[in-house]
N, C-alpha and C. Protein backbone atom coordinates (compact mmCIF):
# COMPACT_ATOMS: atom_id res chain seq x y z
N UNK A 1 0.83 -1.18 0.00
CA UNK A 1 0.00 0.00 0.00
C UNK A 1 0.88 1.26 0.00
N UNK A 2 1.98 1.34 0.76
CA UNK A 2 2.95 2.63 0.85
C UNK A 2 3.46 2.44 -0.92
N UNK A 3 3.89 1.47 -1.03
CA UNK A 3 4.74 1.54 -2.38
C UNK A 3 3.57 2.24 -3.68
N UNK A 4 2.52 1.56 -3.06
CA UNK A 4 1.25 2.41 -4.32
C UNK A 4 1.32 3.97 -4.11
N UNK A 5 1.06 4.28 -2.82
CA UNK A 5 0.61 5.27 -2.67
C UNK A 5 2.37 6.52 -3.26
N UNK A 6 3.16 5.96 -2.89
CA UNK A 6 4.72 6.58 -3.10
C UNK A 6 4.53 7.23 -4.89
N UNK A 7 4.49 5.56 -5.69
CA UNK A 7 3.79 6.09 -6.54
C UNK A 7 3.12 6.90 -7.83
N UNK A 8 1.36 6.81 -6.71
CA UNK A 8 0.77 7.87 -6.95
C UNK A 8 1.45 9.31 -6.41
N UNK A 9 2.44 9.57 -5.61
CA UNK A 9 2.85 11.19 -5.11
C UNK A 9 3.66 11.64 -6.17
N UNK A 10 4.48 10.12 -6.62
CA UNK A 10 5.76 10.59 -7.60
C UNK A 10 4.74 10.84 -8.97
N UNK A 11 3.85 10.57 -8.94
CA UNK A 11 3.32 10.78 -10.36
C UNK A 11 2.62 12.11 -10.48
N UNK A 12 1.90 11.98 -9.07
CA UNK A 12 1.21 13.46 -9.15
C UNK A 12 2.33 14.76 -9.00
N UNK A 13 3.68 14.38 -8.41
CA UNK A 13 4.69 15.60 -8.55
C UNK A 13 5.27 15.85 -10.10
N UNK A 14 5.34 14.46 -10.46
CA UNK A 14 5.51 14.59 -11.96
C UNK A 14 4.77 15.70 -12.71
N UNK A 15 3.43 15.29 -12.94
CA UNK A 15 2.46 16.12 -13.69
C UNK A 15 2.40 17.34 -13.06
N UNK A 16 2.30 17.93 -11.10
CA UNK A 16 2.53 19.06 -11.25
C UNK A 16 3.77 20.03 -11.50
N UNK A 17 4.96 19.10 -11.87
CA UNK A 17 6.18 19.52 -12.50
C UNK A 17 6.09 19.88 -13.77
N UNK A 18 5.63 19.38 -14.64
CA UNK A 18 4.85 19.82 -16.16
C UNK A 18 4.10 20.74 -15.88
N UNK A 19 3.19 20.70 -15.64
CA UNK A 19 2.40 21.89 -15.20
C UNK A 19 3.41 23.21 -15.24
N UNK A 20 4.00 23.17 -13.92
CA UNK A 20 4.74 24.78 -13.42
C UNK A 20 5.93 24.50 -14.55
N UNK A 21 6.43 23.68 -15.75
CA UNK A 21 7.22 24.12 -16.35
C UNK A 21 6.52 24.97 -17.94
N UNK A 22 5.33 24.16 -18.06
CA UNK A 22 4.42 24.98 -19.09
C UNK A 22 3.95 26.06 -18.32
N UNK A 23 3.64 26.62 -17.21
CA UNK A 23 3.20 27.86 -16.94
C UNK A 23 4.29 29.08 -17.30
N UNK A 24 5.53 28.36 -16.48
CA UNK A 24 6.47 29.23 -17.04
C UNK A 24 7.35 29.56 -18.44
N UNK A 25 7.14 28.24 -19.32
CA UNK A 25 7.64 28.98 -20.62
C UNK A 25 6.54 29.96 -20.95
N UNK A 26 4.89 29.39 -20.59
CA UNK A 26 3.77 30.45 -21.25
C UNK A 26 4.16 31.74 -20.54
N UNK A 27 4.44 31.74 -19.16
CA UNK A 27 5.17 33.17 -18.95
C UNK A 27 5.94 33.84 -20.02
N UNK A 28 7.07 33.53 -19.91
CA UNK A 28 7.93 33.74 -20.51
C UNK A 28 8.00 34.15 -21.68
N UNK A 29 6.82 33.21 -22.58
CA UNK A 29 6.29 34.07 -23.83
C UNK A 29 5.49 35.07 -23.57
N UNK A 30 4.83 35.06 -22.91
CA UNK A 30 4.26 36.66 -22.57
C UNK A 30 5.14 37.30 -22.18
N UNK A 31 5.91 37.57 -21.49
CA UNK A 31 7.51 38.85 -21.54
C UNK A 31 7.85 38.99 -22.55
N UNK A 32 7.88 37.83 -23.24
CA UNK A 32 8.83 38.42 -24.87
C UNK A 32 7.84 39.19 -25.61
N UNK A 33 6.66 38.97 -25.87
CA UNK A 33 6.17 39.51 -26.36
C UNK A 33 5.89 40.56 -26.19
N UNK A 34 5.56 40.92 -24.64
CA UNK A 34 5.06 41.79 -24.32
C UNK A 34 6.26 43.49 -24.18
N UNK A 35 7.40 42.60 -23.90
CA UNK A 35 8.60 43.30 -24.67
C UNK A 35 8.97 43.87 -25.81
N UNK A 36 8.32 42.53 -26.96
CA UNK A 36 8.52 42.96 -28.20
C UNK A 36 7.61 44.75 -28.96
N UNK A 37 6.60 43.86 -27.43
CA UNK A 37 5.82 45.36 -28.03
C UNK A 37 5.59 46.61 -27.71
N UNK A 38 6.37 46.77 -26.38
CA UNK A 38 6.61 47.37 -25.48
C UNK A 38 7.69 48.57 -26.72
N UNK A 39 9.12 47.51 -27.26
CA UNK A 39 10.00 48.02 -28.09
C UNK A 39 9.21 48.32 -29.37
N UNK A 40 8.21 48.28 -29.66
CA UNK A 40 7.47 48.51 -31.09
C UNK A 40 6.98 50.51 -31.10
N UNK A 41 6.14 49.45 -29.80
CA UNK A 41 5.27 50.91 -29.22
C UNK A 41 6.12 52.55 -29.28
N UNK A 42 7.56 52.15 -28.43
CA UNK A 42 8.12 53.12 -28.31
C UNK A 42 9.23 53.65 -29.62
N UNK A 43 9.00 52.46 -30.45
CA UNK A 43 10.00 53.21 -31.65
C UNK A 43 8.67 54.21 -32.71
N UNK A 44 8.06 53.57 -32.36
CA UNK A 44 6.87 54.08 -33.71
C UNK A 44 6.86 55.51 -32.57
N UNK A 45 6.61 55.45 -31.51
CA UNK A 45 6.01 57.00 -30.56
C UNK A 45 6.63 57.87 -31.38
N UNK A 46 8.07 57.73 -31.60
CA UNK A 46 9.53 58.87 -32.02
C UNK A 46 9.55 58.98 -33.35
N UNK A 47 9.18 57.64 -34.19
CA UNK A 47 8.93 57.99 -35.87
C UNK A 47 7.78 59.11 -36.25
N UNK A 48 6.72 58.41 -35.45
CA UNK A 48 5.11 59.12 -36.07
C UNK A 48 4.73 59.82 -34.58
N UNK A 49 4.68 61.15 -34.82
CA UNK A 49 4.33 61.67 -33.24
C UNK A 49 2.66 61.32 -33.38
N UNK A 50 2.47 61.68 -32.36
CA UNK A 50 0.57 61.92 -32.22
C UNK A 50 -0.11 62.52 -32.73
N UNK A 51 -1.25 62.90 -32.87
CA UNK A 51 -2.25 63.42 -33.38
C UNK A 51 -2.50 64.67 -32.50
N UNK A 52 -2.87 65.39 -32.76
CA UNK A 52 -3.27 67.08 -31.92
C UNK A 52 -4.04 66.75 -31.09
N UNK A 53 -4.33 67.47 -29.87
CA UNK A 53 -5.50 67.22 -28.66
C UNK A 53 -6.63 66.84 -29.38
N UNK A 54 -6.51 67.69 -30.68
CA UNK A 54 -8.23 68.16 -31.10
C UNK A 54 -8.46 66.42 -32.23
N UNK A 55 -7.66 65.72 -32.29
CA UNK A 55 -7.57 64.54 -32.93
C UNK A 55 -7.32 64.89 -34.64
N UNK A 56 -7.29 65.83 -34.82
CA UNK A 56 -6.98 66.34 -36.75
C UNK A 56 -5.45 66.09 -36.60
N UNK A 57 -5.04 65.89 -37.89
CA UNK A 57 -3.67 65.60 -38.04
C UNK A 57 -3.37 67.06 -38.67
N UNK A 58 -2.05 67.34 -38.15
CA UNK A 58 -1.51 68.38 -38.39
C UNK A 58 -0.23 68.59 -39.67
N UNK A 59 0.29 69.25 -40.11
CA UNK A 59 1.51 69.47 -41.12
C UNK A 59 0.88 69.94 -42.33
N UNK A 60 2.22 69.88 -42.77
CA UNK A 60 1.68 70.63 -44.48
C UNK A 60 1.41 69.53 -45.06
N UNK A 61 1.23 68.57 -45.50
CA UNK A 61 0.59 67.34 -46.07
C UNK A 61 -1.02 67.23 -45.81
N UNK A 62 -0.80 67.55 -44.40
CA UNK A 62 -2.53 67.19 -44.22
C UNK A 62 -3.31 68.42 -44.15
N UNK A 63 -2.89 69.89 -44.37
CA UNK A 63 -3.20 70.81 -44.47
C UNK A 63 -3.21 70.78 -46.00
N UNK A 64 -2.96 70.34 -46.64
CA UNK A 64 -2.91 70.00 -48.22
C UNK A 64 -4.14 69.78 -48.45
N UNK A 65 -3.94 68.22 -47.77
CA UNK A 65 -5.14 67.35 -48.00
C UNK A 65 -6.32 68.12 -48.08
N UNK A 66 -6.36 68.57 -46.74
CA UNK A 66 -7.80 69.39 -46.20
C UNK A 66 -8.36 70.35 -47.11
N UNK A 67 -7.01 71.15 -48.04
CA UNK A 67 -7.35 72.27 -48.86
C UNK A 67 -7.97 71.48 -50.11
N UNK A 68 -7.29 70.20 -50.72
CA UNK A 68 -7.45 70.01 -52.01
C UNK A 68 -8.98 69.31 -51.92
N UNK A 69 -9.66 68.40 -50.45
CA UNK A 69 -11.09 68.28 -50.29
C UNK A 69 -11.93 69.17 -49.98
N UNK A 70 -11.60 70.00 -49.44
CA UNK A 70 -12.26 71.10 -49.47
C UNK A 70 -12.95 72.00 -51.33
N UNK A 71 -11.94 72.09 -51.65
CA UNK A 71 -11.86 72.39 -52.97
C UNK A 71 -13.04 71.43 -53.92
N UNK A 72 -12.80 70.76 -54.03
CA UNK A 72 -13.31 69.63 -54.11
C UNK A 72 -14.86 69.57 -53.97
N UNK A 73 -15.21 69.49 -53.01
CA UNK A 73 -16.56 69.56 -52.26
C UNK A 73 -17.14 71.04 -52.72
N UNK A 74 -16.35 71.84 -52.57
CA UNK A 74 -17.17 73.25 -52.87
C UNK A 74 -16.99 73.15 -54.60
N UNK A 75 -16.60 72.66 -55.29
CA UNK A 75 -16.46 72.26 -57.00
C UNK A 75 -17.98 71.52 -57.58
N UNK A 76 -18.09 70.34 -56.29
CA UNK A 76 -19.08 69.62 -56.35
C UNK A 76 -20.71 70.37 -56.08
N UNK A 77 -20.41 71.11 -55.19
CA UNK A 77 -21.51 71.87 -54.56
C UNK A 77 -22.02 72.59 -55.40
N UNK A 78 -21.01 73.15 -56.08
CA UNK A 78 -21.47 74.64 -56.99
C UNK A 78 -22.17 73.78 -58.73
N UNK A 79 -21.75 72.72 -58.58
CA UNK A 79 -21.98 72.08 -60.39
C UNK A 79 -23.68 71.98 -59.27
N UNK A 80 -23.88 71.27 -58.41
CA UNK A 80 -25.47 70.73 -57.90
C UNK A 80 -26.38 72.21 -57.85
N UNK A 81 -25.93 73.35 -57.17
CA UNK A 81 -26.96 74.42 -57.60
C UNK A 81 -27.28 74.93 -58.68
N UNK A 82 -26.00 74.82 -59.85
CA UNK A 82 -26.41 75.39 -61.00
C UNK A 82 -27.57 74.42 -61.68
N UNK A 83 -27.28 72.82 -61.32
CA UNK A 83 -28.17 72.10 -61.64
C UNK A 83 -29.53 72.47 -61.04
N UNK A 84 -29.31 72.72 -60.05
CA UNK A 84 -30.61 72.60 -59.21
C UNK A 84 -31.38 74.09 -59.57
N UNK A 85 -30.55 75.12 -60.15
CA UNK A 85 -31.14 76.20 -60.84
C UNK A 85 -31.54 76.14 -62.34
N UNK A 86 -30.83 75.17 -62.82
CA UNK A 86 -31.25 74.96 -64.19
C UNK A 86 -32.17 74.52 -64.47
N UNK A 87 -32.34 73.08 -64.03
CA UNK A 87 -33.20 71.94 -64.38
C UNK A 87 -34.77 71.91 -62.88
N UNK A 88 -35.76 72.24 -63.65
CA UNK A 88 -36.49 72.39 -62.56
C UNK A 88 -36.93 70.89 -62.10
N UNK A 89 -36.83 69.63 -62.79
CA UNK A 89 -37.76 68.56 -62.90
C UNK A 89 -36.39 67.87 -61.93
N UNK A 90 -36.92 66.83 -61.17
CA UNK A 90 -36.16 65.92 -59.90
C UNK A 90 -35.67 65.11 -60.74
N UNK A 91 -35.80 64.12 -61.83
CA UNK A 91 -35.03 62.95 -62.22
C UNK A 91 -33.78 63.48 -62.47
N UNK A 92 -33.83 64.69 -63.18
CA UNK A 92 -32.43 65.07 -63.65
C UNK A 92 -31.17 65.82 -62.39
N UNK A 93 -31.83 66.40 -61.20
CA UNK A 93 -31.81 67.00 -60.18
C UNK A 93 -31.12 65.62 -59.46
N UNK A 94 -31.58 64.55 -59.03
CA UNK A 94 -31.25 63.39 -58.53
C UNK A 94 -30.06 62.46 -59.42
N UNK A 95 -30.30 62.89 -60.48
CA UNK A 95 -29.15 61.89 -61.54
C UNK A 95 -27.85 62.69 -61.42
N UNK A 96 -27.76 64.06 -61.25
CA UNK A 96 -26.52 64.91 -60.88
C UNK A 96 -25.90 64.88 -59.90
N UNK A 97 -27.46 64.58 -58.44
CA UNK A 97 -26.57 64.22 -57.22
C UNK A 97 -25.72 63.07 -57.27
N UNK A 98 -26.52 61.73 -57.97
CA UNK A 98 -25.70 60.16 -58.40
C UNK A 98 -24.05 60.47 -58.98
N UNK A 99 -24.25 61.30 -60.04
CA UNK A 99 -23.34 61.32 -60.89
C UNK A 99 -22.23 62.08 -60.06
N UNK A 100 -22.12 63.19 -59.36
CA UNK A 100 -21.45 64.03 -58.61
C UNK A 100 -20.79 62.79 -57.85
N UNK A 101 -21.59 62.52 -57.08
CA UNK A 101 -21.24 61.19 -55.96
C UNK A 101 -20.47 60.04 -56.52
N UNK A 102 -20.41 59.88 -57.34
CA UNK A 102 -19.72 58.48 -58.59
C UNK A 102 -18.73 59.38 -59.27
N UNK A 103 -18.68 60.59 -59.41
CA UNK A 103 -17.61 61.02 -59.97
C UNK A 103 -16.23 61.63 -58.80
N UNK A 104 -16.86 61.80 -57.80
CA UNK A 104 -15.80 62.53 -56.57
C UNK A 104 -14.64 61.81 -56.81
N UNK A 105 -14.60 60.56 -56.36
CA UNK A 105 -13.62 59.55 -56.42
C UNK A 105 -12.51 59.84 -57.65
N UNK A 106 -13.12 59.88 -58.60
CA UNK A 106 -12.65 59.76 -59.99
C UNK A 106 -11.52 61.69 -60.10
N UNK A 107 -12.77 62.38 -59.63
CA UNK A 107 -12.28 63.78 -59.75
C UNK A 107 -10.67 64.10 -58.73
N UNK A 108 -11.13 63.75 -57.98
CA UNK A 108 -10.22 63.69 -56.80
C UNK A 108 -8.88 62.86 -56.82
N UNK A 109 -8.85 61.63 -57.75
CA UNK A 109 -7.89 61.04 -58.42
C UNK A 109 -6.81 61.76 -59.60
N UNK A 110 -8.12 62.58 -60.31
CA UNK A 110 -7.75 63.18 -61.72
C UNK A 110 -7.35 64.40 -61.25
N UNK A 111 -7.74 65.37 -60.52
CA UNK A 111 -6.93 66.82 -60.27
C UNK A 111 -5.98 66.92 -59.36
N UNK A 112 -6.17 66.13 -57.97
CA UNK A 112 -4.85 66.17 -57.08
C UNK A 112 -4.05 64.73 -57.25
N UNK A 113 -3.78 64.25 -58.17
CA UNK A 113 -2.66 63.21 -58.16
C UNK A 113 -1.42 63.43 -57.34
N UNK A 114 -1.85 61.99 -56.36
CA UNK A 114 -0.64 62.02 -55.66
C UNK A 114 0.94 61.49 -56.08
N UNK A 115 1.84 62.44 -56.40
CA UNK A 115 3.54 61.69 -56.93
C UNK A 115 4.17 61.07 -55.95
């Protein structure tokens, strides 16, 4: 009965020896990783700073941006009133809004090309 029971202890120390050696490599991969990203986090901080309090991105690129959609939108705006002053009847009124809307993409490709 001792020799059974001896054992069952050596077996159950066994398995909780596996146990605490898989807990700790799974540790262990969580440090590395959590390292790895720790070192990610802080190289990107110093490449790409943040975004402004106000969350808009700031510089002359995105002050670009802002000007050339802007532009853009008020281009779009002004073709829909002349429509909407021209043409008194809705199908054609509604086919300009479609067409405006299906063309932005296209317009916005074709006048500010990015090099």
């Amino acid at each position: 009965m001792s020799k059974e029971r001896a054992k069952r202890r050596a077996a159950r120390e066994h398995e909780a020896g596996i146990r605490t050696a898989a807990r700790a490599a799974e540790e262990e991969r969580r440090e590395r990783t959590k390292a790895r990203k720790d070192l990610l986090r802080s190289a990107t901080r110093v490449r790409f700073p943040s975004r402004s309090p106000s969350g808009a991105q700031t510089g002359v690129l995105a002050r670009r941006r802002r000007v050339q959609t802007s532009l853009l939108i008020a281009f779009l705006l002004a073709v829909q009133v002349v429509v909407w002053v021209v043409r008194p009847d809705w199908p054609a009124r509604l086919a300009a809004l479609v067409v405006s809307l299906l063309a932005a993409p296209l317009l916005a490709g074709l006048l500010f090309r990015r090099r």
